[in-house]
N, C-alpha and C. Protein backbone atom coordinates (compact mmCIF):
# COMPACT_ATOMS: atom_id res chain seq x y z
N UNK A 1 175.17 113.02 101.56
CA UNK A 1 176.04 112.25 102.42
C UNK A 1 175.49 112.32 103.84
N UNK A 2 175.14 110.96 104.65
CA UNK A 2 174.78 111.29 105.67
C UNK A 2 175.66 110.68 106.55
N UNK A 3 175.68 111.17 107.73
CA UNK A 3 176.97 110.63 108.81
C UNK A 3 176.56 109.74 110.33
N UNK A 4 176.55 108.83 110.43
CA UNK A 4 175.89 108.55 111.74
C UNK A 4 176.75 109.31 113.24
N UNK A 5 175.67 109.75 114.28
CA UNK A 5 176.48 110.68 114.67
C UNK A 5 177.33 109.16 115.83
N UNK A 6 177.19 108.08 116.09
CA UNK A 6 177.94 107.18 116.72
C UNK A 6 179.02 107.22 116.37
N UNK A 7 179.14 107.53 114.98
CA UNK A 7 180.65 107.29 114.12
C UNK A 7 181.85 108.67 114.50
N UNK A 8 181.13 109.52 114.96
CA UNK A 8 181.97 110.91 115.02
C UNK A 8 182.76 110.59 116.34
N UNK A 9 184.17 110.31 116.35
CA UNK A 9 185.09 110.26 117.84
C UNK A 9 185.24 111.73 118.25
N UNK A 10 185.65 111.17 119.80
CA UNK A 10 185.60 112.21 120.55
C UNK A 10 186.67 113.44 119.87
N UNK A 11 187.58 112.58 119.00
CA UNK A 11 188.33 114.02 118.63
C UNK A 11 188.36 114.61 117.65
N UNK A 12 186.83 114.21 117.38
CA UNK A 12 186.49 114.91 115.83
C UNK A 12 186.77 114.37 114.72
N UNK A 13 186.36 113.94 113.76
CA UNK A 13 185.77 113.95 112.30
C UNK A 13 185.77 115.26 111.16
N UNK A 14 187.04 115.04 109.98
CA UNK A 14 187.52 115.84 109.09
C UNK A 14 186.49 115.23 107.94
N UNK A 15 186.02 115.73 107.21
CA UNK A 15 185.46 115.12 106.02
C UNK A 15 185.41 116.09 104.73
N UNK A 16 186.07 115.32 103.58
CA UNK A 16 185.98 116.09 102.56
C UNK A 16 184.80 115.65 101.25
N UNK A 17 184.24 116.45 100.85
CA UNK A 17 182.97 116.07 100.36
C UNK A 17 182.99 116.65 99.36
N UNK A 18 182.92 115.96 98.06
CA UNK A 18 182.85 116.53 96.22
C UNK A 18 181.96 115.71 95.85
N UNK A 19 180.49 116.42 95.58
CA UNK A 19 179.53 115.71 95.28
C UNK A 19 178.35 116.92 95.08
N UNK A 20 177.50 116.28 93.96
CA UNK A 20 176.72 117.65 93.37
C UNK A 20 175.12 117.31 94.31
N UNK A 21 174.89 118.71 94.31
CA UNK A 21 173.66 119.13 95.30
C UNK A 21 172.46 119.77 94.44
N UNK A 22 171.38 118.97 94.98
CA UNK A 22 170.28 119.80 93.88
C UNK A 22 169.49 120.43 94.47
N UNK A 23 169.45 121.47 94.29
CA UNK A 23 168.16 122.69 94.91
C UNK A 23 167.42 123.24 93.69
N UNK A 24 166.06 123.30 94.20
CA UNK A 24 165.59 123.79 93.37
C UNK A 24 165.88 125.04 93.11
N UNK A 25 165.11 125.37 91.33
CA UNK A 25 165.43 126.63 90.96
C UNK A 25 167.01 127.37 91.36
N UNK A 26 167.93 126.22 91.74
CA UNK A 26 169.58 126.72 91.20
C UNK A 26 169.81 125.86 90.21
N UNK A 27 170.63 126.54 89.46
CA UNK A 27 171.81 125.30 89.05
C UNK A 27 172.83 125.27 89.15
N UNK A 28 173.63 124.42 89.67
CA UNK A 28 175.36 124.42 89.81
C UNK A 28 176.01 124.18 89.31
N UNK A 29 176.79 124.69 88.62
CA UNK A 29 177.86 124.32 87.24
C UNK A 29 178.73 122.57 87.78
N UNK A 30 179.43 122.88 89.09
CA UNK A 30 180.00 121.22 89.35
C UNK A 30 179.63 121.28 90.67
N UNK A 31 180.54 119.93 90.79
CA UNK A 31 179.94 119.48 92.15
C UNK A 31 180.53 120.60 93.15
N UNK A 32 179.46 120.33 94.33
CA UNK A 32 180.33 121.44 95.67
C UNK A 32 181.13 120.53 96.31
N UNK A 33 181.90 121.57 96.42
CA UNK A 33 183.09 121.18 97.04
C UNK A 33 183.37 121.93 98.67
N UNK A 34 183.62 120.59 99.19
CA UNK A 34 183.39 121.20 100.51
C UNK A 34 184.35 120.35 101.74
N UNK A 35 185.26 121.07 102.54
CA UNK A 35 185.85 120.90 104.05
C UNK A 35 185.36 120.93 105.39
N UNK A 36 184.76 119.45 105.84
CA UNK A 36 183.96 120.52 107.30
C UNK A 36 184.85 119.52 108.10
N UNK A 37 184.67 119.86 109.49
CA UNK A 37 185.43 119.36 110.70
C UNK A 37 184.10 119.30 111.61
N UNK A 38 183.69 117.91 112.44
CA UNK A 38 182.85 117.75 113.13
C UNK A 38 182.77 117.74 113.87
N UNK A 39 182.86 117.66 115.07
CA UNK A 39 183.31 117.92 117.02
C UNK A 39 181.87 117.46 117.44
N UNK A 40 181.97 116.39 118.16
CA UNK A 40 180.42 116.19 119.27
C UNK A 40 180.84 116.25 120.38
N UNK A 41 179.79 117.25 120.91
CA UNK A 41 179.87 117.62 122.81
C UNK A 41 178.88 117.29 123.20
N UNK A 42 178.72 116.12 124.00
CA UNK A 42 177.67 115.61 124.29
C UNK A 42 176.17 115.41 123.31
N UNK A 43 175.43 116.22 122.93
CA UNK A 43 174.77 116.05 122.18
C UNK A 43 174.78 116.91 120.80
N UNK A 44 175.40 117.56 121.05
CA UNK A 44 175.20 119.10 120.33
C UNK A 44 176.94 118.45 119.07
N UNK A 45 176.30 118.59 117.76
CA UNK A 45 177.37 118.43 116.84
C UNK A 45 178.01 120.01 116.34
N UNK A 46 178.80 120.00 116.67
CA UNK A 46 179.65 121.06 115.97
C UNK A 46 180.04 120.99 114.24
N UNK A 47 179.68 121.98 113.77
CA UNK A 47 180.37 121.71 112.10
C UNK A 47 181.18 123.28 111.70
N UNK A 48 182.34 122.99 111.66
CA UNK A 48 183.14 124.35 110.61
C UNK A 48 183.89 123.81 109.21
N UNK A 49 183.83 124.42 109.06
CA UNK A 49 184.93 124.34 107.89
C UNK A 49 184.33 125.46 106.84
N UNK A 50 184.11 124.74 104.99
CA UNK A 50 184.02 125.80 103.82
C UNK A 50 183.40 125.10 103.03
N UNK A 51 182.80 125.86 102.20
CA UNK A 51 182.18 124.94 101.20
C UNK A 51 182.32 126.14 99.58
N UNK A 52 182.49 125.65 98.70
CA UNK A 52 182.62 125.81 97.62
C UNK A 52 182.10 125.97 96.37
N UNK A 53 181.29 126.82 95.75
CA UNK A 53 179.82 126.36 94.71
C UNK A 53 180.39 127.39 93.52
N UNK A 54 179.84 126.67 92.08
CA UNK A 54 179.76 127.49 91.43
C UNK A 54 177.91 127.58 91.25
N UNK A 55 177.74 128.78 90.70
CA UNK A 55 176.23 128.83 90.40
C UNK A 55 175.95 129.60 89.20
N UNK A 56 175.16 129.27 88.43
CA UNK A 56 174.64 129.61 87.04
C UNK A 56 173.57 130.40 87.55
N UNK A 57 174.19 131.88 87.34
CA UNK A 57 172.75 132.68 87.44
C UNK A 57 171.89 133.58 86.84
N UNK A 58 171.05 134.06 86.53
CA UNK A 58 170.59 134.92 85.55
C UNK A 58 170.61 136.79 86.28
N UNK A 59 170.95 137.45 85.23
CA UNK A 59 171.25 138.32 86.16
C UNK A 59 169.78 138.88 86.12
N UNK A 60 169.87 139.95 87.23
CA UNK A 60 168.42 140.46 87.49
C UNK A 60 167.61 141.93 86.90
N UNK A 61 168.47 142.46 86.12
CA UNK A 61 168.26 143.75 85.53
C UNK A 61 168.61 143.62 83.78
N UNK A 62 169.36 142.14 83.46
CA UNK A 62 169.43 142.08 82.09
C UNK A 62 169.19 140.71 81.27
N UNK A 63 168.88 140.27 82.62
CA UNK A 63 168.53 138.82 82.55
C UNK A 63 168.99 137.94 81.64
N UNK A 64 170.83 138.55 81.54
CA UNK A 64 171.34 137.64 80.95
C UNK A 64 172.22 136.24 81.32
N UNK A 65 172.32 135.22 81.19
CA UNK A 65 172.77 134.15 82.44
C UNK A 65 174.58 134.44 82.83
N UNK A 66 175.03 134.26 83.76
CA UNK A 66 176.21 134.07 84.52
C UNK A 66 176.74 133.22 85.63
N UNK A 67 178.25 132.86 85.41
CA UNK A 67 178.37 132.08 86.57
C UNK A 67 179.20 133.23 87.68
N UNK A 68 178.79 132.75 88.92
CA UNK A 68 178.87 133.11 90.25
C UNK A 68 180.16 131.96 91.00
N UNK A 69 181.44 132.68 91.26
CA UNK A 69 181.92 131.59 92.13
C UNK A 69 181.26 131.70 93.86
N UNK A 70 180.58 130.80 95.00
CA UNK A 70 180.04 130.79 96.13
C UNK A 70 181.25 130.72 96.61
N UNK A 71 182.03 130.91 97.58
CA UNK A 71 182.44 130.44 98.75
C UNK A 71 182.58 131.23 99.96
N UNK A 72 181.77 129.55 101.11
CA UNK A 72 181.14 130.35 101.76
C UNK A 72 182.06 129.77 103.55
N UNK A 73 182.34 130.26 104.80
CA UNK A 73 182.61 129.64 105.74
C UNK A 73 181.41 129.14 106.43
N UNK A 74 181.99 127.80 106.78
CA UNK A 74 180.53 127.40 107.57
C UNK A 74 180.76 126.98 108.86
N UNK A 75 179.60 127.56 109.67
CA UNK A 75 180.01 127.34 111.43
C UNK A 75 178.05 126.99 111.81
N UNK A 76 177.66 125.85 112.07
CA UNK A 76 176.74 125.09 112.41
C UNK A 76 177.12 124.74 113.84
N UNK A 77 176.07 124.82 115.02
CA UNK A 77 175.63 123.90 115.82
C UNK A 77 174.22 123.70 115.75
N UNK A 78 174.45 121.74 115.20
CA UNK A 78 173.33 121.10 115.44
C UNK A 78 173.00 120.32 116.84
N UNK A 79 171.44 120.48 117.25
CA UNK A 79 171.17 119.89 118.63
C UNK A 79 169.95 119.09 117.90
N UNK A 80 169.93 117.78 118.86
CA UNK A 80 168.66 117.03 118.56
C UNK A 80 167.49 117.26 118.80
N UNK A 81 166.28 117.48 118.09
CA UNK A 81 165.31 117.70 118.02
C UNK A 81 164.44 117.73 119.65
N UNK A 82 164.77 116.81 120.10
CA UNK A 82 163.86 116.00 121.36
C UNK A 82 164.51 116.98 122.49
N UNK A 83 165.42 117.86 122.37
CA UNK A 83 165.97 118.59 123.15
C UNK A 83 165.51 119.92 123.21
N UNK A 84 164.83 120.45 121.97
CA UNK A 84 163.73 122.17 121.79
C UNK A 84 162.68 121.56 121.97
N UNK A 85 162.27 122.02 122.98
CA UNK A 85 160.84 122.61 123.12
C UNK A 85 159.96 123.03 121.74
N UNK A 86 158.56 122.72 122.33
CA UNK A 86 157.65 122.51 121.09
C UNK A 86 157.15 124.34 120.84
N UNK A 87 157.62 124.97 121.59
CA UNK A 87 157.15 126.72 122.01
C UNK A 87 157.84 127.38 120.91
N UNK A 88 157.17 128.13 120.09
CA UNK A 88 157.75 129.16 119.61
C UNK A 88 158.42 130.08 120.03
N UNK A 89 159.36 130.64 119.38
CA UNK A 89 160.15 132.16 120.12
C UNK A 89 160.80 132.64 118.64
N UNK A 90 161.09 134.05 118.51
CA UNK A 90 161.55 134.93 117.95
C UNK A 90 163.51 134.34 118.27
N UNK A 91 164.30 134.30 116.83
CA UNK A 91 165.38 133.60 116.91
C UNK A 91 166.15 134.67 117.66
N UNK A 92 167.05 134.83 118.76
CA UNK A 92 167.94 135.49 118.67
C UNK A 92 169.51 135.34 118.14
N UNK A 93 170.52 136.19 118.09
CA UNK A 93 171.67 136.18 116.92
C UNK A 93 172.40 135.04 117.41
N UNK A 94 172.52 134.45 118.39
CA UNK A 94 173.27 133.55 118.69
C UNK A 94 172.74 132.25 118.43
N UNK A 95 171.36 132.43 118.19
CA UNK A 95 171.14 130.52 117.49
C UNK A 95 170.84 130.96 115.98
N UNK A 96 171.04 131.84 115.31
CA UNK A 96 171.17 132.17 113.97
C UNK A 96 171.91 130.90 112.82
N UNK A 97 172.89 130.51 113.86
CA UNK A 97 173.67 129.41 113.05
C UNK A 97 173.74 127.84 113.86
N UNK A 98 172.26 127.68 113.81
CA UNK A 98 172.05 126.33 114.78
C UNK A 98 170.93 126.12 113.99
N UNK A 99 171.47 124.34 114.11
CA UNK A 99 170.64 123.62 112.92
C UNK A 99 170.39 122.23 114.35
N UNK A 100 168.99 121.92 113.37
CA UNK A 100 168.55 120.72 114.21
C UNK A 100 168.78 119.27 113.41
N UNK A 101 168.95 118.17 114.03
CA UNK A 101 169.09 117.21 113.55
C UNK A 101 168.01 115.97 114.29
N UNK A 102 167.47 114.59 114.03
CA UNK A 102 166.82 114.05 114.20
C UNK A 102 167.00 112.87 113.80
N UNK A 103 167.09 111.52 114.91
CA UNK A 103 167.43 110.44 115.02
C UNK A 103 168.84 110.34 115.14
N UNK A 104 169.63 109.60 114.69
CA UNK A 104 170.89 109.18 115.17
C UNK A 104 171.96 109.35 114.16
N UNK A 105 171.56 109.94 112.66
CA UNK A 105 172.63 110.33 111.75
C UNK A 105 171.88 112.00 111.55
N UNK A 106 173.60 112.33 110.58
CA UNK A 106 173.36 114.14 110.29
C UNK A 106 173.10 113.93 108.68
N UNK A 107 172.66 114.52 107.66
CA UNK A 107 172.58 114.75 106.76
C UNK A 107 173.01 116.01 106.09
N UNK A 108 174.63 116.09 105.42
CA UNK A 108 175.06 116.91 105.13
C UNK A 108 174.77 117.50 104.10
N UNK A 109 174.35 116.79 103.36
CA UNK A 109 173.68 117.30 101.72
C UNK A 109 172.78 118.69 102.65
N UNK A 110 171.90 118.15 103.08
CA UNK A 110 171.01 119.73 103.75
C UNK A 110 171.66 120.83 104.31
N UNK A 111 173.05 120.21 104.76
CA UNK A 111 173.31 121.19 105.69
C UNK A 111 174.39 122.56 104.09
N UNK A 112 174.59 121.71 102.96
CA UNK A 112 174.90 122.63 101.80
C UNK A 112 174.58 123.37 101.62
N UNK A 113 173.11 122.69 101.07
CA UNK A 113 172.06 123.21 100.63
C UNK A 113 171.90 124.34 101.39
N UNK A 114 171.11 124.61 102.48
CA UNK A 114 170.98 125.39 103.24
C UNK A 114 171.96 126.29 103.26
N UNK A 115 173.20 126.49 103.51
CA UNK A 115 174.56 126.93 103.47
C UNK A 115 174.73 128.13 101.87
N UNK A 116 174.01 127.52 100.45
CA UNK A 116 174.13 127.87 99.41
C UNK A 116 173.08 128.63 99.37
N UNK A 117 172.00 128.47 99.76
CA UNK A 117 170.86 129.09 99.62
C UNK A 117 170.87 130.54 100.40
N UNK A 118 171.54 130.18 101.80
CA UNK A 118 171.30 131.40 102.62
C UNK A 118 172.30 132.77 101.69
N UNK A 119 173.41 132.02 100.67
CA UNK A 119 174.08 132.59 100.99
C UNK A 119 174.30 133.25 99.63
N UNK A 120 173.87 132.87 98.71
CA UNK A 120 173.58 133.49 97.49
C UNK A 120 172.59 135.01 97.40
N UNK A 121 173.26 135.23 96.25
CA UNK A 121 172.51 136.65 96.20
C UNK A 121 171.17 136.78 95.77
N UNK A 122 170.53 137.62 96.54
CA UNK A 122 169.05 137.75 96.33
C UNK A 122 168.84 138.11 95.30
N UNK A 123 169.22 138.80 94.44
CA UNK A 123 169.45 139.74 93.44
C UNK A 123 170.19 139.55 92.62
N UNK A 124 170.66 138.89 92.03
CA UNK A 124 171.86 138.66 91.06
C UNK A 124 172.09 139.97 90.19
N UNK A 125 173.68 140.39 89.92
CA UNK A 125 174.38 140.77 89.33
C UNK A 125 174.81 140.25 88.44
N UNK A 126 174.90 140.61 87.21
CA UNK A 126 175.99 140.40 86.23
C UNK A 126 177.01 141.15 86.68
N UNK A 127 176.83 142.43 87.20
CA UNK A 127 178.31 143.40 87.15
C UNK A 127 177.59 144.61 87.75
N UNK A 128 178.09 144.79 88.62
CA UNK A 128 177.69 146.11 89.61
C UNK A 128 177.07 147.31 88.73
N UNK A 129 177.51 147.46 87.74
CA UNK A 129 177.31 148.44 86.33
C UNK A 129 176.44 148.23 85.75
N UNK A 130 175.68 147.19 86.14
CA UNK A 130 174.73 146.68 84.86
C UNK A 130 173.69 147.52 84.47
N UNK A 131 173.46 147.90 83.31
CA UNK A 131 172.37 148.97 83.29
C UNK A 131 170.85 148.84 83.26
N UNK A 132 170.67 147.00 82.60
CA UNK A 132 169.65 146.42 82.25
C UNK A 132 169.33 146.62 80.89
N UNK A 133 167.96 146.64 80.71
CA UNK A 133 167.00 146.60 79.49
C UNK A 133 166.08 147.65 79.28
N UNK A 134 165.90 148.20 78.26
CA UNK A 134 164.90 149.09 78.20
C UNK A 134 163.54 148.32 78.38
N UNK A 135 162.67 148.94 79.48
CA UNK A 135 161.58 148.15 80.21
C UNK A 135 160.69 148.16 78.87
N UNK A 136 160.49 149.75 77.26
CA UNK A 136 159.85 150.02 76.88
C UNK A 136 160.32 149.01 75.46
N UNK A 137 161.29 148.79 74.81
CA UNK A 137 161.78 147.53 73.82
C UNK A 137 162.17 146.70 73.97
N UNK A 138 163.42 146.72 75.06
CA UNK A 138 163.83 145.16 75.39
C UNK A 138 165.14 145.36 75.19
N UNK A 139 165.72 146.61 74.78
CA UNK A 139 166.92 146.60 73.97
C UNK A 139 167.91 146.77 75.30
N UNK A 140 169.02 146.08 74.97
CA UNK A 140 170.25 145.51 76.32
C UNK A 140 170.88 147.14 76.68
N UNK A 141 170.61 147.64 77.52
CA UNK A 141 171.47 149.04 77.73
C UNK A 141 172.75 149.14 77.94
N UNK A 142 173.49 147.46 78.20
CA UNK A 142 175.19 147.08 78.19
C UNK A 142 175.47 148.04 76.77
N UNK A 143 174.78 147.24 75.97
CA UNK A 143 175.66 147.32 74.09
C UNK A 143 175.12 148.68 73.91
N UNK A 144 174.75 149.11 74.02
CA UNK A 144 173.97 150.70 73.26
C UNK A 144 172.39 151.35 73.75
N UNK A 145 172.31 152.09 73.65
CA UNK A 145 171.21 153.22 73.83
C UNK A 145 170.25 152.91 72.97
N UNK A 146 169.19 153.46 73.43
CA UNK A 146 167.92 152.74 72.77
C UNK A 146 167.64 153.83 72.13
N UNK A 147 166.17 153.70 71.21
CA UNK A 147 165.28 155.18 70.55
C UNK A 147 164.39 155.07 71.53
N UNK A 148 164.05 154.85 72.25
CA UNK A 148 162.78 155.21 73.15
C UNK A 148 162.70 156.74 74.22
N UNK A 149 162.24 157.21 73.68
CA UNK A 149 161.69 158.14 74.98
C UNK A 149 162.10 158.38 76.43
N UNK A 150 162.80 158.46 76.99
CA UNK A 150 163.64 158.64 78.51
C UNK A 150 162.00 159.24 79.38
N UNK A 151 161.37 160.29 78.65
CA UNK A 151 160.95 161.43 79.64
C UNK A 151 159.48 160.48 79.18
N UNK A 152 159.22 159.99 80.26
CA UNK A 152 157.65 159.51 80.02
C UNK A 152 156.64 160.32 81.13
N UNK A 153 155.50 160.55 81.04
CA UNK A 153 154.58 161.28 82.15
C UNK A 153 153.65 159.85 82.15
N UNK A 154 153.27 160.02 83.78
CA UNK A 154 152.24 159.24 84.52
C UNK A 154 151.12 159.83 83.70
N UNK A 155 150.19 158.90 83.19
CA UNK A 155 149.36 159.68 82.66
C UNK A 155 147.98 159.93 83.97
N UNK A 156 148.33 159.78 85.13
CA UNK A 156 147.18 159.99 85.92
C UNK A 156 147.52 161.81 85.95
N UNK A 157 148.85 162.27 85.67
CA UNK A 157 149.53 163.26 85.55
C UNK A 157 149.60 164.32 84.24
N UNK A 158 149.26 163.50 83.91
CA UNK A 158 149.12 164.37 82.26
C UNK A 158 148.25 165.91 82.24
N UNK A 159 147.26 165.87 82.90
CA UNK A 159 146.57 167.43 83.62
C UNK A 159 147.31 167.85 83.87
N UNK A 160 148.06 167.64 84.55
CA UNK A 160 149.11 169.05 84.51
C UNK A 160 149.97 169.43 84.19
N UNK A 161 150.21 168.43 82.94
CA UNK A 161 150.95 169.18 82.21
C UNK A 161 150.38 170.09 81.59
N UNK A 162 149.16 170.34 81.46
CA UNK A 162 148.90 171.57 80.68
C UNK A 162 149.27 172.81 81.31
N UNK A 163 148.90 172.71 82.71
CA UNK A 163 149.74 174.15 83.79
C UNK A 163 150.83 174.21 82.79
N UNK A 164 151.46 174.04 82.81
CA UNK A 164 152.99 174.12 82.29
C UNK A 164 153.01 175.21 81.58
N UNK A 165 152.29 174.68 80.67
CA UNK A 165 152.26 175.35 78.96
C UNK A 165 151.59 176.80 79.22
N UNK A 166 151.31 177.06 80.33
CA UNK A 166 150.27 178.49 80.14
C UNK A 166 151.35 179.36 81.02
């Protein structure tokens, strides 16, 4: 969904937005669902509101798939491009949540996207508990205990195990 920013009045722009977003390497069970409120001050667009995601994820220690409910608050200021300087700098915390925009409409689909991405887990969980997989069969450590061996030696280590024994 993109918005021309001419269209945004001075007393702000409510928009409700149910419509599915594609990022790579996610998938989203339905569409996101999302509340933002738009405010323009002179150049600089204001965006708050929430946005809403489910996400299909695989977990990361048993790599079995799950859904994730997202919801996330969102607080954006976008400024127009032609207004930063071409200079690099190190971000500090206060433009952490400043987004740029370019030409004369906003494109909210990105501003989701972005929104879902930052905000998802690096790491997926199935369940704080999760125990995983035995790295050595494969067998799920949720349902039961494996036969494998717990006590393995580095074998760059194995010399000394013979100390041991004497």
């Amino acid at each position: 969904m993109k918005i021309l920013i001419a269209d945004i009045p001075d007393e702000g722009l409510d928009v409700d937005i149910k419509e599915r977003v594609n990022i790579d390497d996610t998938s989203l069970s339905y569409p996101v669902i999302s509340r933002l409120s738009l405010n323009k001050i002179d150049r600089e667009i204001i965006i708050s509101g929430s946005l809403k995601a489910e996400m299909q994820l695989k977990c990361s220690r048993c790599l079995k798939d799950f859904e994730q409910c997202l919801e996330v608050p969102v607080n954006v200021v976008y400024h127009p491009v032609e207004e930063v300087g071409p200079e690099r700098h190190a971000l500090k915390d206060d433009e952490l949540d400043m987004g740029f925009y370019r030409g004369e409409e906003l494109d909210l689909q990105e501003l989701l996207k972005e929104q879902i991405l930052l905000n998802a887990q690096m790491k997926p969980l199935c369940d704080e508990q999760c125990k995983g997989i035995c790295p050595k069969c494969g067998q799920d450590l949720n349902t039961g205990q494996c036969n494998c061996s717990q006590k393995e030696v580095d074998p760059r280590l194995e010399v000394l195990k013979s100390l041991l024994e004497k």
